[in-house]
Protein backbone atom coordinates (compact mmCIF):
# COMPACT_ATOMS: atom_id res chain seq x y z
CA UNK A 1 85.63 15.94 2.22
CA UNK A 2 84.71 18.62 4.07
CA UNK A 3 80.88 18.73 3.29
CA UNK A 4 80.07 19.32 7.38
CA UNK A 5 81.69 22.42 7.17
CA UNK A 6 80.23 23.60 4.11
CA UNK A 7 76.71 22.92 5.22
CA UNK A 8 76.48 24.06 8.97
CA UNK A 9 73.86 26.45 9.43
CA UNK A 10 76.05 28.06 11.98
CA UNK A 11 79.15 28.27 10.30
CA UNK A 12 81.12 25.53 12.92
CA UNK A 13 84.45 24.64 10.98
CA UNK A 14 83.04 20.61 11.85
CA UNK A 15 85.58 19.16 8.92
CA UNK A 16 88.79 21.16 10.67
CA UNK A 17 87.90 20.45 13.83
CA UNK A 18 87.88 16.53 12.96
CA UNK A 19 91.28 17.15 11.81
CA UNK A 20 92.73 18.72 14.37
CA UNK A 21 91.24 15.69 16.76
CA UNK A 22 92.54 13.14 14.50
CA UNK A 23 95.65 14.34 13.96
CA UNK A 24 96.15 14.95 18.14
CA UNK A 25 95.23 10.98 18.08
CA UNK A 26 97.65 10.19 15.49
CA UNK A 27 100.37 12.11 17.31
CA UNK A 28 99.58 10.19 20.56
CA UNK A 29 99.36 6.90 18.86
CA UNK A 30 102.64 7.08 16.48
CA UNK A 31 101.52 7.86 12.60
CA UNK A 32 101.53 4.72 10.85
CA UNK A 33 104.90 4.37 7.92
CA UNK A 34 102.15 4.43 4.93
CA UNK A 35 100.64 7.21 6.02
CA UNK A 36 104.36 8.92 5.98
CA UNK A 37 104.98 7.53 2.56
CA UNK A 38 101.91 8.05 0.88
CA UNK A 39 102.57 11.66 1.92
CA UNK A 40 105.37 12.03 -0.13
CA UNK A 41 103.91 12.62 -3.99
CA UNK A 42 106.72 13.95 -5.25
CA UNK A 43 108.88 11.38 -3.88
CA UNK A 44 106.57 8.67 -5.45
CA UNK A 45 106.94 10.52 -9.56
CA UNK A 46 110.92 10.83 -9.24
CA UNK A 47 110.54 7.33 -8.19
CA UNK A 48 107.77 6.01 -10.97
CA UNK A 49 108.60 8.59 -13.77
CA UNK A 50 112.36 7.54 -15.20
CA UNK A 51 110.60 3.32 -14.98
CA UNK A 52 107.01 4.41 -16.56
CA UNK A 53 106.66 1.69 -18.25
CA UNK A 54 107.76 -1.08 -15.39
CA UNK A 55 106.13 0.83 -12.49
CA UNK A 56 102.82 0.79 -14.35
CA UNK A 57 103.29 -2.99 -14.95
CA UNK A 58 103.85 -3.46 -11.52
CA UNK A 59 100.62 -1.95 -10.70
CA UNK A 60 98.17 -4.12 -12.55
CA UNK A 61 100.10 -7.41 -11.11
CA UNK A 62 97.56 -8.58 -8.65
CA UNK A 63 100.10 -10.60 -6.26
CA UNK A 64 102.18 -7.38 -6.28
CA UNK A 65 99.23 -4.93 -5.24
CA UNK A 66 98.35 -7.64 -2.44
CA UNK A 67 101.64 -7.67 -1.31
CA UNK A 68 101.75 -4.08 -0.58
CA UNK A 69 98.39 -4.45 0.97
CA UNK A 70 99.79 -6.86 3.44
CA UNK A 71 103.14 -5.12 4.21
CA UNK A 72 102.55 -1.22 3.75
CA UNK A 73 98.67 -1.31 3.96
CA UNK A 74 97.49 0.58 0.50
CA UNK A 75 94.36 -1.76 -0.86
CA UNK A 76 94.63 -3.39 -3.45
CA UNK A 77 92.04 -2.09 -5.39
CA UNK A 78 92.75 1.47 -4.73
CA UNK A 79 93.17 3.65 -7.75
CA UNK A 80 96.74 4.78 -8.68
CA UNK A 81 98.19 7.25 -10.43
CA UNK A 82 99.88 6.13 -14.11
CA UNK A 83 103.44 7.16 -14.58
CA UNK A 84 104.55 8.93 -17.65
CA UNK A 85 108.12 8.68 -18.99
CA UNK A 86 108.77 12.55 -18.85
CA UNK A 87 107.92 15.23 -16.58
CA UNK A 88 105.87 18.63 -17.21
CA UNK A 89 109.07 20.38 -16.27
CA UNK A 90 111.34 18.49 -19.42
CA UNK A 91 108.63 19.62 -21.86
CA UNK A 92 108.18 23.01 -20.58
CA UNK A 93 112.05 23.13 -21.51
CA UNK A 94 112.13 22.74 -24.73
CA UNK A 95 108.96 23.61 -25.69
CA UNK A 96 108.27 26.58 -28.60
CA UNK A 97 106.04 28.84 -27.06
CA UNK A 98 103.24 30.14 -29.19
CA UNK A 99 104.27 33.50 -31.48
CA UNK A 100 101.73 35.17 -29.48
CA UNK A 101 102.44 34.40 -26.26
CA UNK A 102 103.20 37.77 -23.98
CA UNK A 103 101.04 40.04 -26.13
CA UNK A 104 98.61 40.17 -22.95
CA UNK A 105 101.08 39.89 -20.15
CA UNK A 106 102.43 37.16 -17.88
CA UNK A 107 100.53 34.29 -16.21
CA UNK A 108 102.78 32.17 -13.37
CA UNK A 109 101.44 28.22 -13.82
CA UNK A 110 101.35 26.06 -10.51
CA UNK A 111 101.34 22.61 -11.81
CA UNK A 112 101.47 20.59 -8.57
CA UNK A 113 102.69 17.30 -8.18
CA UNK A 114 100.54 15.57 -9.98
CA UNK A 115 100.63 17.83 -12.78
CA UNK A 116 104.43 17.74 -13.06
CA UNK A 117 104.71 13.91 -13.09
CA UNK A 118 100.96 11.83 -13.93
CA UNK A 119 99.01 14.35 -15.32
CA UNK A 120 101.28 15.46 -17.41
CA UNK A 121 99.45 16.58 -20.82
CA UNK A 122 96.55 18.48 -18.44
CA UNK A 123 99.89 20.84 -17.51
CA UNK A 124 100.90 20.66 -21.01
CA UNK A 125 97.44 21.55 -22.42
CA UNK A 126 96.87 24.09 -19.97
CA UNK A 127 100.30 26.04 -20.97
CA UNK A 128 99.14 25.72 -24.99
CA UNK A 129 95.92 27.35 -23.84
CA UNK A 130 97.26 30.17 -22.21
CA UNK A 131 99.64 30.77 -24.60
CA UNK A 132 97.56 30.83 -26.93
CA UNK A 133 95.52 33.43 -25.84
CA UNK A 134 98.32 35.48 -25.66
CA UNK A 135 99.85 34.68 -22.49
CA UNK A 136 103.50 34.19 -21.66
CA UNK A 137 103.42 31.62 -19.09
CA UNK A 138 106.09 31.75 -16.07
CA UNK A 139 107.06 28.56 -14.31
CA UNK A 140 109.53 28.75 -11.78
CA UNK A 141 111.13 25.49 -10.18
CA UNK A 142 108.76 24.31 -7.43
CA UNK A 143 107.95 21.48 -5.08
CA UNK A 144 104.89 20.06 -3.58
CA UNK A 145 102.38 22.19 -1.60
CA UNK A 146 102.79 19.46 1.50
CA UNK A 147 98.34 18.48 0.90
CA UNK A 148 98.77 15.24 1.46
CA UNK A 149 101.37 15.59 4.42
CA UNK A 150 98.55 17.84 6.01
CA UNK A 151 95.66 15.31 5.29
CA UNK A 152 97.88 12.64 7.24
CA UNK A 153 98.34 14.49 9.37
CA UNK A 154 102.08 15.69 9.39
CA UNK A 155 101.52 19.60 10.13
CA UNK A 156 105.05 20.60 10.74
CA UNK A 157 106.35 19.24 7.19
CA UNK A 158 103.77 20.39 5.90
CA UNK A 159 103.76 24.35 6.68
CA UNK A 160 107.41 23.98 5.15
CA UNK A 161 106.16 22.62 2.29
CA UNK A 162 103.95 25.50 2.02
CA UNK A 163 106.69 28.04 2.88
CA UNK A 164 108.73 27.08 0.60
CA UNK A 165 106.19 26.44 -2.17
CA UNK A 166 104.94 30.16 -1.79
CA UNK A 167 108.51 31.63 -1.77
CA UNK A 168 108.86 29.60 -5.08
CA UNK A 169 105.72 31.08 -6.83
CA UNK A 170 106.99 34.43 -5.61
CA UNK A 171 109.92 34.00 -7.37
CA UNK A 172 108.87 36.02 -10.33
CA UNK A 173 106.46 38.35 -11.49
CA UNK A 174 104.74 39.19 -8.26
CA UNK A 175 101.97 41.25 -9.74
CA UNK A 176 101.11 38.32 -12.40
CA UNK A 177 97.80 35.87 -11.83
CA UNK A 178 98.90 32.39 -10.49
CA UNK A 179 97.19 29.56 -12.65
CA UNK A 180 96.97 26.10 -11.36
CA UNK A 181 95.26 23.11 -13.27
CA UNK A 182 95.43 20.93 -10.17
CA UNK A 183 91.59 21.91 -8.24
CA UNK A 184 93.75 20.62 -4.86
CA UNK A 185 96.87 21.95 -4.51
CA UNK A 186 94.86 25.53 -5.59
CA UNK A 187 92.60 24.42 -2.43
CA UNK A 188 95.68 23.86 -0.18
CA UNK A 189 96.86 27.58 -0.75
CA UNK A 190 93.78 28.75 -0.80
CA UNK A 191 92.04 27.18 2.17
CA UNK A 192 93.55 24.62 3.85
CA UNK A 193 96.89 26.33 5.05
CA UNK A 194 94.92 28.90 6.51
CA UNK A 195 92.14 27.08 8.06
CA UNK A 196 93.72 23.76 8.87
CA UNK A 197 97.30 24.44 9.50
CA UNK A 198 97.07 27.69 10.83
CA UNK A 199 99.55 29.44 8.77
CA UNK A 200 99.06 33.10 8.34
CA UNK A 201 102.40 34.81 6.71
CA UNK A 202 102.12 37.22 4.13
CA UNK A 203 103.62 35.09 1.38
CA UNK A 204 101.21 32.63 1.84
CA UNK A 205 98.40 35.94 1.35
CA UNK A 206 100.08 37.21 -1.40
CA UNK A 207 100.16 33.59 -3.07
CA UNK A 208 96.56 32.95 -2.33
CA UNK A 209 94.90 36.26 -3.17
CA UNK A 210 96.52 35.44 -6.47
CA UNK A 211 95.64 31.92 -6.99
CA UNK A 212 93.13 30.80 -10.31
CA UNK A 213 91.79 27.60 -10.96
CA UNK A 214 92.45 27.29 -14.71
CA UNK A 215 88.64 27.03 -15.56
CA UNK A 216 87.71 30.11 -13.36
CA UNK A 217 90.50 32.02 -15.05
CA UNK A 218 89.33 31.39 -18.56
CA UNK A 219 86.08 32.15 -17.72
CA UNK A 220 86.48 35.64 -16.00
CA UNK A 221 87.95 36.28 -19.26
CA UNK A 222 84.66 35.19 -21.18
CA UNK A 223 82.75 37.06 -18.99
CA UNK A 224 85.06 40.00 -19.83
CA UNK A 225 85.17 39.25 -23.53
CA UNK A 226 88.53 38.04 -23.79
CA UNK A 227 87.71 34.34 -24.36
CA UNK A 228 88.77 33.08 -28.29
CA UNK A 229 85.71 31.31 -28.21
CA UNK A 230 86.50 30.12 -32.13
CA UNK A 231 85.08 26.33 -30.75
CA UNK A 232 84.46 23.75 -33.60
CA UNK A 233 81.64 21.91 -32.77
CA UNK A 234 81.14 18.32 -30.37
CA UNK A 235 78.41 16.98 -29.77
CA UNK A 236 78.82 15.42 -26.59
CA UNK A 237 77.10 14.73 -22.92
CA UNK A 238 79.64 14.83 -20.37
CA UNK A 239 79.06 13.84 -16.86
CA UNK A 240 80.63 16.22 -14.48
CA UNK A 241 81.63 15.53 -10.77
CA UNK A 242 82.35 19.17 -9.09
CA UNK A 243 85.05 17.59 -6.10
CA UNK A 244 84.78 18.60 -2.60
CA UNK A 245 87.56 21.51 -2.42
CA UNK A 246 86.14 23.03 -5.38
CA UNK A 247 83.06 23.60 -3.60
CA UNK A 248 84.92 24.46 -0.28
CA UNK A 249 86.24 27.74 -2.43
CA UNK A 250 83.17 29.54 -2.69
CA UNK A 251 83.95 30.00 -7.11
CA UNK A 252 80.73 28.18 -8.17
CA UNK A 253 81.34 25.30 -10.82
CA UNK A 254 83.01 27.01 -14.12
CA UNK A 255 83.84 24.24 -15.88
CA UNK A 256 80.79 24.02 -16.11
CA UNK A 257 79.78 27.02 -17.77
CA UNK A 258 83.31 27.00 -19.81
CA UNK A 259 82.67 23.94 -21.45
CA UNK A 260 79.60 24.51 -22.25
CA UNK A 261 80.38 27.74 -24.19
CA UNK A 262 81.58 24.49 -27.12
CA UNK A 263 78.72 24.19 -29.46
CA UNK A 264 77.07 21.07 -28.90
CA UNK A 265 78.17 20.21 -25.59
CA UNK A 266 75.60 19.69 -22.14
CA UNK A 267 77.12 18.95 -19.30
CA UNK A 268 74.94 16.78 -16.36
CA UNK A 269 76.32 17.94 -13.04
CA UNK A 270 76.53 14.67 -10.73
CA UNK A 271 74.94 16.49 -7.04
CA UNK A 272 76.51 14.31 -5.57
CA UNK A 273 78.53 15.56 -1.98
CA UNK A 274 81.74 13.13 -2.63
CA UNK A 275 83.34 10.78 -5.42
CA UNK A 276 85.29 9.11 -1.57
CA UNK A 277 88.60 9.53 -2.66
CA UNK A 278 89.55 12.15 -0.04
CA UNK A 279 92.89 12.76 -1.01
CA UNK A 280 94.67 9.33 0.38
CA UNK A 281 91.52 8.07 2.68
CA UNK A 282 90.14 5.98 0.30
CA UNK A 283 93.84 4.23 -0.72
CA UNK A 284 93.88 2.79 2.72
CA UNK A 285 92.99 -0.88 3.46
CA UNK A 286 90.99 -0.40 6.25
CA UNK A 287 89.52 3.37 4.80
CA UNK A 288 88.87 1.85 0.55
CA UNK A 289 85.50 -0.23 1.45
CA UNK A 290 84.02 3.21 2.75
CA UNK A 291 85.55 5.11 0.28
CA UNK A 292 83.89 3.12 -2.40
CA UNK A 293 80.60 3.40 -1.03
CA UNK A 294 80.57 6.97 -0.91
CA UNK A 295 81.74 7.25 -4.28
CA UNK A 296 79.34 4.58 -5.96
CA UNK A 297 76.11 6.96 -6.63
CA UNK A 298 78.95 8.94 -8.68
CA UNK A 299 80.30 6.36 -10.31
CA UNK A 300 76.81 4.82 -11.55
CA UNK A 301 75.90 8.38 -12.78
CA UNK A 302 78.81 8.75 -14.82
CA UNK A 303 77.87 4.75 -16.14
CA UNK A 304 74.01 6.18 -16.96
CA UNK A 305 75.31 9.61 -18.43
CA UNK A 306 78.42 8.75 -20.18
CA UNK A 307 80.96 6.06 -19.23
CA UNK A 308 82.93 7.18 -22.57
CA UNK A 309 83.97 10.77 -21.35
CA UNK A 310 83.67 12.56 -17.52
CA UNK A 311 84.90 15.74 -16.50
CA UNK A 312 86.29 16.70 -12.92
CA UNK A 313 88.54 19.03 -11.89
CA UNK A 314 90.54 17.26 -9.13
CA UNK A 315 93.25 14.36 -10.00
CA UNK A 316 92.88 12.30 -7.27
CA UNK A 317 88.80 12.85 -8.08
CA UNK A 318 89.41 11.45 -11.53
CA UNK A 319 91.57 8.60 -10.49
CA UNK A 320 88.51 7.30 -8.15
């Protein structure tokens, strides 16, 4: 999660340097097939996304999830993403864009793998938000930013991942802001390409230096009065869980502030350090049991606050 390094008096990068020794320990001991396929997100939603409907069948049958305990080693409690039947990409395609979209400029929007095949209306809703406030919104063809390939450990895809990913963004308007909706893959350019995999190429500054979580973009423009802040009112607590690599990027906690700028709404902030998801960690058999312990002072404050409505900004957060 990271917290180590966020809290160490004398700045000691504790969280990397675990990584680097697990990975070394990994390499020496062979990295275990789930690991390698769990890796693979994008992979998994060309796989789930044209049998939606089957695949998330599948994953409620109990001897099927204990099966793939026993053979691949994912527990079968873990939380898992829901397919959808159509990808961000098919509805950014034949989508109308809003009559005032491009009036203030050009936005680029990073959806990430998730966004492109589970989360699927956050992308969407993120795109009719932009637009709306006058934004065209650019979204050239690209793949996964290789996060999970790093977590497990698999540095060499990975920094191609990230190559590639970067050369993709940079595809098009290289002077435009790059909006993501997914809290990690943001982090991965932002943070953990640098720090963790070492990578230092100028694409991968340019990219970064650009880089916007959606809720920190919309509210630079509030603080810069540029916010349609025409909000009907909802009256509504929401419990909010800020995840780990949102804190790790130094921005604060805007959603907070953003969604409070809706009349009516308070938001309860969770302070708590982890939900235990940790990208993958807590789908692993031997790595859940943990996992759920760390998350369980989060998941009874959400049950206290409001176990109707939660807000993070992660997806793997909000599957946990």
């Amino acid at each position: 999660c990271g917290t180590c390094t966020l809290v160490c008096p004398q700045g000691v990068k504790v969280a990397e340097l675990n990584h680097h020794a697990r990975t070394a320990m990994k390499e020496q001991e062979g990295i275990p097939l789930r690991d390698k396929l769990i890796s693979h997100t994008t992979l998994m939603g060309q796989m789930m996304t044209p049998f939606a409907p089957v695949a998330n069948w599948a994953l409620e049958q109990k001897p099927i999830r204990v099966a793939v305990e026993k053979v691949i080693g994912i527990h079968r409690d873990a939380p898992m993403p829901k397919a959808v039947p159509h990808t961000f990409d098919h509805w950014f395609k034949h989508h109308t864009p809003a009559p005032q979209s491009g009036t203030k400029g050009q936005v680029i929007f990073f959806h990430g793998c998730a966004g492109e095949y589970f989360e699927v209306e956050t992308s969407i809703h993120s795109v009719e938000i932009l637009e709306h406030l006058g934004y065209e919104v650019l979204v050239p063809k690209h793949g996964c930013c290789g996060l999970a390939l790093q977590s497990n450990g698999l540095y060499d895809q990975s920094r191609k991942y990230v190559s590639r990913l970067t050369e993709q963004l940079r595809s098009v308007n290289r002077d435009a802001p790059i909006v993501t909706a997914s809290g990690s893959c943001g982090g991965m350019i932002k943070h953990e390409a640098r720090e963790i995999l070492g990578m230092a190429t100028p694409e991968l500054e340019d990219v970064s230096t650009r880089m916007w979580d959606i809720c920190e973009f919309l509210l630079d423009l509030h603080d810069k009065g540029e916010l349609d802040e025409d909000f009907q009112r909802f009256d509504v607590t929401i419990p909010y869980h800020a995840p780990c690599q949102l804190k790790s990027a130094g921005m604060g906690m805007p959603a907070i502030h953003l969604m409070e700028l809706i009349p009516g709404v308070k938001v309860v902030e969770s302070d708590q350090p982890c939900c235990g998801i940790a990208g993958t960690y807590g789908l692993k058999k031997e790595k859940y049991d943990v996992a759920q312990a760390v998350g369980q002072p989060v998941f009874d404050f959400i049950k206290e606050t409001n176990p109707e409505l939660a807000a993070c900004d992660t997806e793997t957060c909000r599957w946990q």
